[in-house]
C-alpha atoms as a PDB file:
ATOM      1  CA  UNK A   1       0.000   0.000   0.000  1.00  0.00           C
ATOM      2  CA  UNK A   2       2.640   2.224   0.504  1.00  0.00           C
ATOM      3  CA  UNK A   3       4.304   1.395  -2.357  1.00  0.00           C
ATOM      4  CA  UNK A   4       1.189   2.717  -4.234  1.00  0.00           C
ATOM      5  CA  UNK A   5       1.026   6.062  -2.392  1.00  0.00           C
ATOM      6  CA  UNK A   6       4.595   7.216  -2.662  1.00  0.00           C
ATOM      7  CA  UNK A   7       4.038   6.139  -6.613  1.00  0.00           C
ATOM      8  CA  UNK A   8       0.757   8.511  -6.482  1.00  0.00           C
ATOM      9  CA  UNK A   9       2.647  11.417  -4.590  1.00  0.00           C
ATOM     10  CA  UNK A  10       5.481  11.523  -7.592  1.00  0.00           C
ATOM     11  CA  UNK A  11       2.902  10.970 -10.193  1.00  0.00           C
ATOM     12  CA  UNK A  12       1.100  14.199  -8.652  1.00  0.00           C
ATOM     13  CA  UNK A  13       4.048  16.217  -8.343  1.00  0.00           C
ATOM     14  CA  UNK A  14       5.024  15.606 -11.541  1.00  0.00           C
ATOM     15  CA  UNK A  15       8.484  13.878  -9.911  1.00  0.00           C
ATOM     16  CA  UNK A  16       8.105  10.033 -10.764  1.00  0.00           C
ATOM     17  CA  UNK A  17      12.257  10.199 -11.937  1.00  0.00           C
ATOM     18  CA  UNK A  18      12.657  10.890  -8.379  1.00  0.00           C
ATOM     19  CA  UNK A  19      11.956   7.153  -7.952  1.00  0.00           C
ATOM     20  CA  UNK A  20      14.730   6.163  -9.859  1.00  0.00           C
ATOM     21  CA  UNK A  21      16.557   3.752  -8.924  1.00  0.00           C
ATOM     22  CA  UNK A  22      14.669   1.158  -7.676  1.00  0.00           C
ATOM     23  CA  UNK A  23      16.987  -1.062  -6.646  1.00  0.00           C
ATOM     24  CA  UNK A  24      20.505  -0.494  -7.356  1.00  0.00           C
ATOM     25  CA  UNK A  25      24.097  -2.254  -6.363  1.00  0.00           C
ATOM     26  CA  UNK A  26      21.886  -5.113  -5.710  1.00  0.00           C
ATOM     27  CA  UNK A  27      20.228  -3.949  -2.531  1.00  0.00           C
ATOM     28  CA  UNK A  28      16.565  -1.569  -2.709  1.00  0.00           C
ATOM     29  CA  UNK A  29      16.737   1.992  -2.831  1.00  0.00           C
ATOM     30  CA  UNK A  30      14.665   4.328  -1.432  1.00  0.00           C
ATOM     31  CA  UNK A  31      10.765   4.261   0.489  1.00  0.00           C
ATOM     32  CA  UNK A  32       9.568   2.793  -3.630  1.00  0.00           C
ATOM     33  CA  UNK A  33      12.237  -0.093  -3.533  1.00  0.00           C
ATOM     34  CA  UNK A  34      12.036  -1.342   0.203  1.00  0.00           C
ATOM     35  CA  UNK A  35       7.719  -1.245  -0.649  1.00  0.00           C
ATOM     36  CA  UNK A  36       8.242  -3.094  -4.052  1.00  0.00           C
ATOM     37  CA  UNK A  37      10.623  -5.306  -1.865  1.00  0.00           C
ATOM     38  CA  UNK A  38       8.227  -6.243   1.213  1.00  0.00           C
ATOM     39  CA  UNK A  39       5.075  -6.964  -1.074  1.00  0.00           C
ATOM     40  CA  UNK A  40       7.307  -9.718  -2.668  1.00  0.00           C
ATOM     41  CA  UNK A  41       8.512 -11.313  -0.115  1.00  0.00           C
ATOM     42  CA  UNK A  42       4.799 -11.101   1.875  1.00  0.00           C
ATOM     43  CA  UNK A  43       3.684 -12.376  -0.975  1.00  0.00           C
ATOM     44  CA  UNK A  44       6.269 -15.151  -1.598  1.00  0.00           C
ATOM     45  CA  UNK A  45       5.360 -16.462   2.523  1.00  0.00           C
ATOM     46  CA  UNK A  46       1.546 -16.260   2.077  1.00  0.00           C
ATOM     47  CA  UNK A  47       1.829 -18.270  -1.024  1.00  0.00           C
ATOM     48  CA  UNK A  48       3.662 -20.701   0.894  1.00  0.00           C
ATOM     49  CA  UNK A  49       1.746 -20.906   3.746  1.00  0.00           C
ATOM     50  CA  UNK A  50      -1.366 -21.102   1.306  1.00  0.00           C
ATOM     51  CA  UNK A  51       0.585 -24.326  -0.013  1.00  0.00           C
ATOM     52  CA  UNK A  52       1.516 -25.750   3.734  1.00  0.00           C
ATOM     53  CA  UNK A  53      -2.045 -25.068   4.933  1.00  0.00           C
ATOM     54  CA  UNK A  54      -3.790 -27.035   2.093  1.00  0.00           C
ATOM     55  CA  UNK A  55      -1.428 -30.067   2.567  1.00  0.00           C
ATOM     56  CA  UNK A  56      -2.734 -30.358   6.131  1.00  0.00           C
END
């Protein structure tokens, strides 16, 4: 969620190269890039516990 409101804050000021770079020397950058970051890897564990929880 917060990934899409600092997107919509740029987007209004007319600043999105300010999110630039996302991730860079192989580590995120910036409030955009730790977001994009933690909604993959919460999405990577609920997937998984979605798996483990059907196998029971």
């Amino acid at each position: 969620m917060s990934a899409i409101y600092t997107f919509w804050q740029a987007y209004s000021k007319h600043d999105l190269l300010s999110l630039t770079p996302v991730i860079a020397y192989n580590s995120p950058q910036g409030i955009f890039g730790w977001s994009i970051s933690l909604a993959f890897i919460l999405t990577v564990v609920s997937f998984v516990l979605m798996i483990i929880g059907k196998s029971k």
